[in-house]
C-alpha atoms as a PDB file:
ATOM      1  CA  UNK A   1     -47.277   8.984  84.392  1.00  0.00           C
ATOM      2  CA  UNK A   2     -46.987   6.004  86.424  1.00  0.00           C
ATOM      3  CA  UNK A   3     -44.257   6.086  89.109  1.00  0.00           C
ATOM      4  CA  UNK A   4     -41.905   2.792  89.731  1.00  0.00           C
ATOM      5  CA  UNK A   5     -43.486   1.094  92.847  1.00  0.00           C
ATOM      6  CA  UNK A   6     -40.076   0.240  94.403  1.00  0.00           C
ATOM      7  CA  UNK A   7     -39.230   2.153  98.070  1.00  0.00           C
ATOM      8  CA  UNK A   8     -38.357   5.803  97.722  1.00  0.00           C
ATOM      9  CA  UNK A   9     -37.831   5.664  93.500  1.00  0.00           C
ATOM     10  CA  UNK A  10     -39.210   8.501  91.249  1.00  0.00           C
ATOM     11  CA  UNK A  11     -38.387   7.205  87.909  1.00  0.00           C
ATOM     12  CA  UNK A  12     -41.402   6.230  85.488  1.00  0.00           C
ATOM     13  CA  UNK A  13     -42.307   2.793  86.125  1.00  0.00           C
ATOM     14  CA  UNK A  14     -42.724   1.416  82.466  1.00  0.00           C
ATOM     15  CA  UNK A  15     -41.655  -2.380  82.772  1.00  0.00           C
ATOM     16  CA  UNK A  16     -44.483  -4.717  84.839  1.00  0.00           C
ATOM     17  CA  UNK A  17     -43.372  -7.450  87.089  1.00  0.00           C
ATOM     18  CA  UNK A  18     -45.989 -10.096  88.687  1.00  0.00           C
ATOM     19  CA  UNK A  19     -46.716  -9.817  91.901  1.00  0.00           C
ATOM     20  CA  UNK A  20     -47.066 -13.512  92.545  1.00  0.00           C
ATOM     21  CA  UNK A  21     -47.127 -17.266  91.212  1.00  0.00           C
ATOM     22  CA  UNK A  22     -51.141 -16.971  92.153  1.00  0.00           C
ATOM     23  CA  UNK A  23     -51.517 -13.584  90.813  1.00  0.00           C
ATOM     24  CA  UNK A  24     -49.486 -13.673  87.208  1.00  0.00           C
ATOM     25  CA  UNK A  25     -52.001 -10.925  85.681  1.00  0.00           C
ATOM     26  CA  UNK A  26     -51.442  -8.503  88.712  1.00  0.00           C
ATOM     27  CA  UNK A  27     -48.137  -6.333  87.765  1.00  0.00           C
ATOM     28  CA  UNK A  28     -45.782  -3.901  89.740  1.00  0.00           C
ATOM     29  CA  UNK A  29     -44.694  -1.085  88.014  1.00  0.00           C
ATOM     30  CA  UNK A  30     -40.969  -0.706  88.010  1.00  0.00           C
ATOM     31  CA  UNK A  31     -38.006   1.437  86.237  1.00  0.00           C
ATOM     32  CA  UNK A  32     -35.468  -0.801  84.479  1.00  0.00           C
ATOM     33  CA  UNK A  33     -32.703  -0.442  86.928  1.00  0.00           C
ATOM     34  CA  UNK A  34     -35.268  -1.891  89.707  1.00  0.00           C
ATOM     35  CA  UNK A  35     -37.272  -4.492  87.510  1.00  0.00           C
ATOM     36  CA  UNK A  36     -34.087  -5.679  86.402  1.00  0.00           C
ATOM     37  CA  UNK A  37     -33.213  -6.179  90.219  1.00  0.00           C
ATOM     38  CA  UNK A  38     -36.492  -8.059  90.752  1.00  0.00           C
ATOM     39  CA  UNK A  39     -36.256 -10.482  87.760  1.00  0.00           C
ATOM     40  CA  UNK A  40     -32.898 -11.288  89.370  1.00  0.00           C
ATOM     41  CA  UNK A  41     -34.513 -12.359  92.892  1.00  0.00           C
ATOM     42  CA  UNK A  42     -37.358 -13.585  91.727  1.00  0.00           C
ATOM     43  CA  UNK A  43     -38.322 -17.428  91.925  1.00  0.00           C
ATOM     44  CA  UNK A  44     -41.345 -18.761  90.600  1.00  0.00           C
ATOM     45  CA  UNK A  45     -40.583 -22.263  92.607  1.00  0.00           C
ATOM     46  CA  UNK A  46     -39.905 -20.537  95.985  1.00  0.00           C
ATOM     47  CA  UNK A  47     -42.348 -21.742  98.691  1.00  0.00           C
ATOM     48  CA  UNK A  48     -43.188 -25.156  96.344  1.00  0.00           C
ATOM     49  CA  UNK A  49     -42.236 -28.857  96.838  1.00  0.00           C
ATOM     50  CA  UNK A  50     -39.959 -30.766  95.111  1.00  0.00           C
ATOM     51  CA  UNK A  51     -43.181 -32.928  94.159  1.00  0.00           C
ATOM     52  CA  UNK A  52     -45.306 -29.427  93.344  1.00  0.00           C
ATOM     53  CA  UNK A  53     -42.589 -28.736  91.544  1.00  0.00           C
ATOM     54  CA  UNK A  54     -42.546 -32.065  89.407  1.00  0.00           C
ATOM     55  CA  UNK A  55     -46.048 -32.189  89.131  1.00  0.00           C
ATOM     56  CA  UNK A  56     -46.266 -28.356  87.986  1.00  0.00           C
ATOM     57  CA  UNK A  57     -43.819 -29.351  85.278  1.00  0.00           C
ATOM     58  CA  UNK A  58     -45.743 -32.393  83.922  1.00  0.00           C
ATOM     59  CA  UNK A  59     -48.948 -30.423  83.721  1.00  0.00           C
ATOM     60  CA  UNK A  60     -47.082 -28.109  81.832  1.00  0.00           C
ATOM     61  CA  UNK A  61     -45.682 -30.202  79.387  1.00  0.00           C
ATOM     62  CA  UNK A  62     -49.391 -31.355  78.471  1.00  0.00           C
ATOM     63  CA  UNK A  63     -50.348 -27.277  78.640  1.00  0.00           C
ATOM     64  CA  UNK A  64     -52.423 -27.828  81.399  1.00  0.00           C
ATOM     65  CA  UNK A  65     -54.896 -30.248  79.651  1.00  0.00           C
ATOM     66  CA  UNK A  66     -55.461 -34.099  80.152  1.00  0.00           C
ATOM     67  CA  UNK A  67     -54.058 -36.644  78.212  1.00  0.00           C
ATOM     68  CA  UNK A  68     -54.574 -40.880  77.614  1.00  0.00           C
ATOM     69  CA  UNK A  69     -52.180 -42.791  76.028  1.00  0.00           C
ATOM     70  CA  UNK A  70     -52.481 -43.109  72.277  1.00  0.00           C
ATOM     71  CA  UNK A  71     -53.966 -45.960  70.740  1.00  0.00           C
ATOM     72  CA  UNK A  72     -55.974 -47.687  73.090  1.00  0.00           C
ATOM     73  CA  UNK A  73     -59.260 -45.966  72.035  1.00  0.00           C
ATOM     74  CA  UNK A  74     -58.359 -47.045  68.333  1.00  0.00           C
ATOM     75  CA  UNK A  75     -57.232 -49.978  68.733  1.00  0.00           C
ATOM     76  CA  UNK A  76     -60.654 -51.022  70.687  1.00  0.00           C
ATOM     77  CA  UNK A  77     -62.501 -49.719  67.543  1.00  0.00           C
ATOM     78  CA  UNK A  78     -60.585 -51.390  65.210  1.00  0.00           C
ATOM     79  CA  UNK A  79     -61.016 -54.115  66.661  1.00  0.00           C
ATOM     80  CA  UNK A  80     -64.387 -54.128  67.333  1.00  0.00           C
ATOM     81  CA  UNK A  81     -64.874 -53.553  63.861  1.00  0.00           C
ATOM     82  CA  UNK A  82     -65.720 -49.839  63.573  1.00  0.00           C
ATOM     83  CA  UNK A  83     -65.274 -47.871  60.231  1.00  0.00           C
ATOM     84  CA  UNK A  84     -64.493 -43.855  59.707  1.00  0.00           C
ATOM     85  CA  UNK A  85     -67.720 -42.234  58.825  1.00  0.00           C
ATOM     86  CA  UNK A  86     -67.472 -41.603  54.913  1.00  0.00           C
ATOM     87  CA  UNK A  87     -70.539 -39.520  54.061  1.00  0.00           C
ATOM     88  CA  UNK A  88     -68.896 -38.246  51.417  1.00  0.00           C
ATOM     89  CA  UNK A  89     -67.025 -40.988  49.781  1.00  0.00           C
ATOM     90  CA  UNK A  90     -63.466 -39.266  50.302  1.00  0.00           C
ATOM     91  CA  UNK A  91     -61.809 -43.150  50.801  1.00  0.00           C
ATOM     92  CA  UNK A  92     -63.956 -45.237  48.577  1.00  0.00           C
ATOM     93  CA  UNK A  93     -61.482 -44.519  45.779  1.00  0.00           C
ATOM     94  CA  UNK A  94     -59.023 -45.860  48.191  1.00  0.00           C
ATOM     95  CA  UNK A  95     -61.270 -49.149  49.336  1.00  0.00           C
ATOM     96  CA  UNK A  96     -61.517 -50.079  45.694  1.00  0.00           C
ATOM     97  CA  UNK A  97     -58.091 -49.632  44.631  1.00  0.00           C
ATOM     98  CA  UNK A  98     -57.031 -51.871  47.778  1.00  0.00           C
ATOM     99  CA  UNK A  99     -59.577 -54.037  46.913  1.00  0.00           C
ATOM    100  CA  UNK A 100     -58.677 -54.714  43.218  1.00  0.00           C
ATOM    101  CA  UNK A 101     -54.714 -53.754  43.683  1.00  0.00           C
ATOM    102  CA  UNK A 102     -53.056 -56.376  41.970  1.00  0.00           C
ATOM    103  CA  UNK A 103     -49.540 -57.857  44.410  1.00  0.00           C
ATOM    104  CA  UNK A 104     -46.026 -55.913  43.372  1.00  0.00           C
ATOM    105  CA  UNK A 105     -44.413 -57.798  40.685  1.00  0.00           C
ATOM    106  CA  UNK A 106     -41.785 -59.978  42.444  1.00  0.00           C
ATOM    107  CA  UNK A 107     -38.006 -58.208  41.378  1.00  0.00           C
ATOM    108  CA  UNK A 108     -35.120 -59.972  39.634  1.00  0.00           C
ATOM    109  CA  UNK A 109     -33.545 -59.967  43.033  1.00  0.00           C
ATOM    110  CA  UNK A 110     -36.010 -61.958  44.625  1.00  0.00           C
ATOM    111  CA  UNK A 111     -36.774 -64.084  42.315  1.00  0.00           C
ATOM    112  CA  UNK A 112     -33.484 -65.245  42.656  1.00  0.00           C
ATOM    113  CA  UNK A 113     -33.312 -65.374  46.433  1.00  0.00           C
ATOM    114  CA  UNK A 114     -36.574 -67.618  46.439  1.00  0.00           C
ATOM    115  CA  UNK A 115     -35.036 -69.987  43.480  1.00  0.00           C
ATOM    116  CA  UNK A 116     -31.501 -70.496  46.022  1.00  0.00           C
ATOM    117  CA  UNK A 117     -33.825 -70.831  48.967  1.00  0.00           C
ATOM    118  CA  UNK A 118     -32.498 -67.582  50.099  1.00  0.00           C
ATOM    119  CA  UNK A 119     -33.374 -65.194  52.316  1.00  0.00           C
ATOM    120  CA  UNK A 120     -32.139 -61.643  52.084  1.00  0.00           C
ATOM    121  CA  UNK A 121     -30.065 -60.016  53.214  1.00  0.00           C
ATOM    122  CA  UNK A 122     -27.329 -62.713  52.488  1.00  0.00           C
ATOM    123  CA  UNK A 123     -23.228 -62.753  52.261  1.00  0.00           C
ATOM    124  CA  UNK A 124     -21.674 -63.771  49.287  1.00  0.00           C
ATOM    125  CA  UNK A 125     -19.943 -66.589  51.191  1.00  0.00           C
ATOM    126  CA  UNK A 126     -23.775 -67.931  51.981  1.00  0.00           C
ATOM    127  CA  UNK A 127     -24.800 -67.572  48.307  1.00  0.00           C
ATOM    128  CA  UNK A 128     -22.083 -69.343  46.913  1.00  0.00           C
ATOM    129  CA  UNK A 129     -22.650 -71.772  49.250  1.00  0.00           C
ATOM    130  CA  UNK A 130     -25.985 -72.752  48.660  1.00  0.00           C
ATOM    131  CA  UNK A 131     -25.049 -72.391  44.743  1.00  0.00           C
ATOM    132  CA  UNK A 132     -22.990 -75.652  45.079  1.00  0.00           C
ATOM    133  CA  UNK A 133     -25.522 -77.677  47.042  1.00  0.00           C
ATOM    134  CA  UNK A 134     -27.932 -77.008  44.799  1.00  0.00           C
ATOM    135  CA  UNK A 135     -25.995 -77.590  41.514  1.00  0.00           C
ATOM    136  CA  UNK A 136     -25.020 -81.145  43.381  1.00  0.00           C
ATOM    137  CA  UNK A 137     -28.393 -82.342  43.768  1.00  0.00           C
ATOM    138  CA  UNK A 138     -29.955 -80.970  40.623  1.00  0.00           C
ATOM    139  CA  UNK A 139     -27.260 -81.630  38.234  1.00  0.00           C
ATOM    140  CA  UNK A 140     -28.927 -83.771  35.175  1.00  0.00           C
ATOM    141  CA  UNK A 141     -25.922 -86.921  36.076  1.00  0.00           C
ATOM    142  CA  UNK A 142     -27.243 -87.305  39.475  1.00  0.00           C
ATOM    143  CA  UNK A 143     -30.759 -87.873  38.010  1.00  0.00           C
ATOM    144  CA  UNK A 144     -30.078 -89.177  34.796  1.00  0.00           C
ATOM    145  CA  UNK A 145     -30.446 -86.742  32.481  1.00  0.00           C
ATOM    146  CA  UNK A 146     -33.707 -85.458  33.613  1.00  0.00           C
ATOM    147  CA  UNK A 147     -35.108 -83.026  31.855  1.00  0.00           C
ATOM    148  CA  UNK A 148     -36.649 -81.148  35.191  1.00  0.00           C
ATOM    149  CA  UNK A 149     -33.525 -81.951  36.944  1.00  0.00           C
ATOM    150  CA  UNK A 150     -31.868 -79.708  33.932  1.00  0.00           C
ATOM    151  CA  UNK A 151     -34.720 -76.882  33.819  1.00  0.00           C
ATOM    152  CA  UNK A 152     -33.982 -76.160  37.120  1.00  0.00           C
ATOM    153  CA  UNK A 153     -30.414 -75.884  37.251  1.00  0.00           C
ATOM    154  CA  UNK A 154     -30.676 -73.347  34.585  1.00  0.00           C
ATOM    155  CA  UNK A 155     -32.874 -71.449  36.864  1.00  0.00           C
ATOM    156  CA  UNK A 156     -30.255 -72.034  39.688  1.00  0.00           C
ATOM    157  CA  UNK A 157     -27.523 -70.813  37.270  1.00  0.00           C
ATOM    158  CA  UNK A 158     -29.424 -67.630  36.376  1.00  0.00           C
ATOM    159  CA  UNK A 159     -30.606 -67.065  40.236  1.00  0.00           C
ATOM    160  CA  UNK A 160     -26.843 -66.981  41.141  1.00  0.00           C
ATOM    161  CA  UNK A 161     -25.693 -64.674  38.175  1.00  0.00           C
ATOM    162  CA  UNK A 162     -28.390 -62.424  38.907  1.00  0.00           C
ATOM    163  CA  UNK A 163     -27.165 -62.932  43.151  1.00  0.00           C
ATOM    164  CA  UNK A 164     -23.386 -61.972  42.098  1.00  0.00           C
ATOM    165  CA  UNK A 165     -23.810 -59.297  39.783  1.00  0.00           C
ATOM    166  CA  UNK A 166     -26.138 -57.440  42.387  1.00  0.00           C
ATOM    167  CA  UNK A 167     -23.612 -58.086  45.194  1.00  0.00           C
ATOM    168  CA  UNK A 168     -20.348 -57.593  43.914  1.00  0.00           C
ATOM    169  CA  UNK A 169     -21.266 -54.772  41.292  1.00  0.00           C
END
């Protein structure tokens, strides 16, 4: 049976305490009434800085190991070039696919937004807007019946529909 190493106590001493910040793995031996008393007086800190302190706290938050910012070792091999070792041809599925990937199909939605010289996101105030300008200078009378002049008002027609119905459905 081990005793509890406080002055003049009898009691078992089941409950280990560290002696010191230095010494974390070295224990007394105390009963719960008297570790309970140490754990209240206890300070880790006592005797440190204010800039121990600090620096104590930023080593911890790295547990105790160095640390670099991230990115600038990748970016220097990326830019100098450098590929990931592939022995085994895990990403060449990947290189070929981006390689031979064919570009998204272009929605309704933007289709529309390119044909009213649009950019998204725009107000319905701005879309109506440009509607009129462009149905003034394409309209067929203003060119004399043109037959482009008429192919692409449909397509400003349809642009707007497709605008209206998306924003005020």
């Amino acid at each position: 049976m081990r005793f509890c190493d406080h002055e003049d106590c009898v009691a078992e001493g089941l409950y280990p305490a560290p002696r010191s910040r230095e010494r974390l793995d070295d224990h007394y031996w105390f009963c719960l009434d008297h570790v309970r008393e140490y754990n209240r007086t206890w300070n880790y800190f006592a005797g440190m800085t204010e800039a121990e302190v600090e620096s104590l706290v930023r080593s911890d938050t790295v547990w105790q190991r160095p640390s670099w910012p991230l990115g600038n070792r990748l970016a220097y091999r990326v830019t100098k070039g450098a590929r990931i070792d592939d022995h085994f041809d895990f990403f060449e599925a990947d290189r070929k696919a981006e390689r031979t990937a064919a570009p998204a199909p272009e929605t309704e939605e933007a289709k529309a937004f390119r044909v009213l010289d649009l950019t998204p996101p725009a107000t319905v105030e701005k879309i109506k807007a440009q509607y009129k300008s462009l149905v003034k200078r394409h309209h067929p009378d203003t060119h004399g019946g043109d037959k482009a002049s008429e192919d692409r008002l449909k397509e400003i027609i349809l642009a707007y529909q497709t605008l209206m119905n998306a924003h005020c459905s």
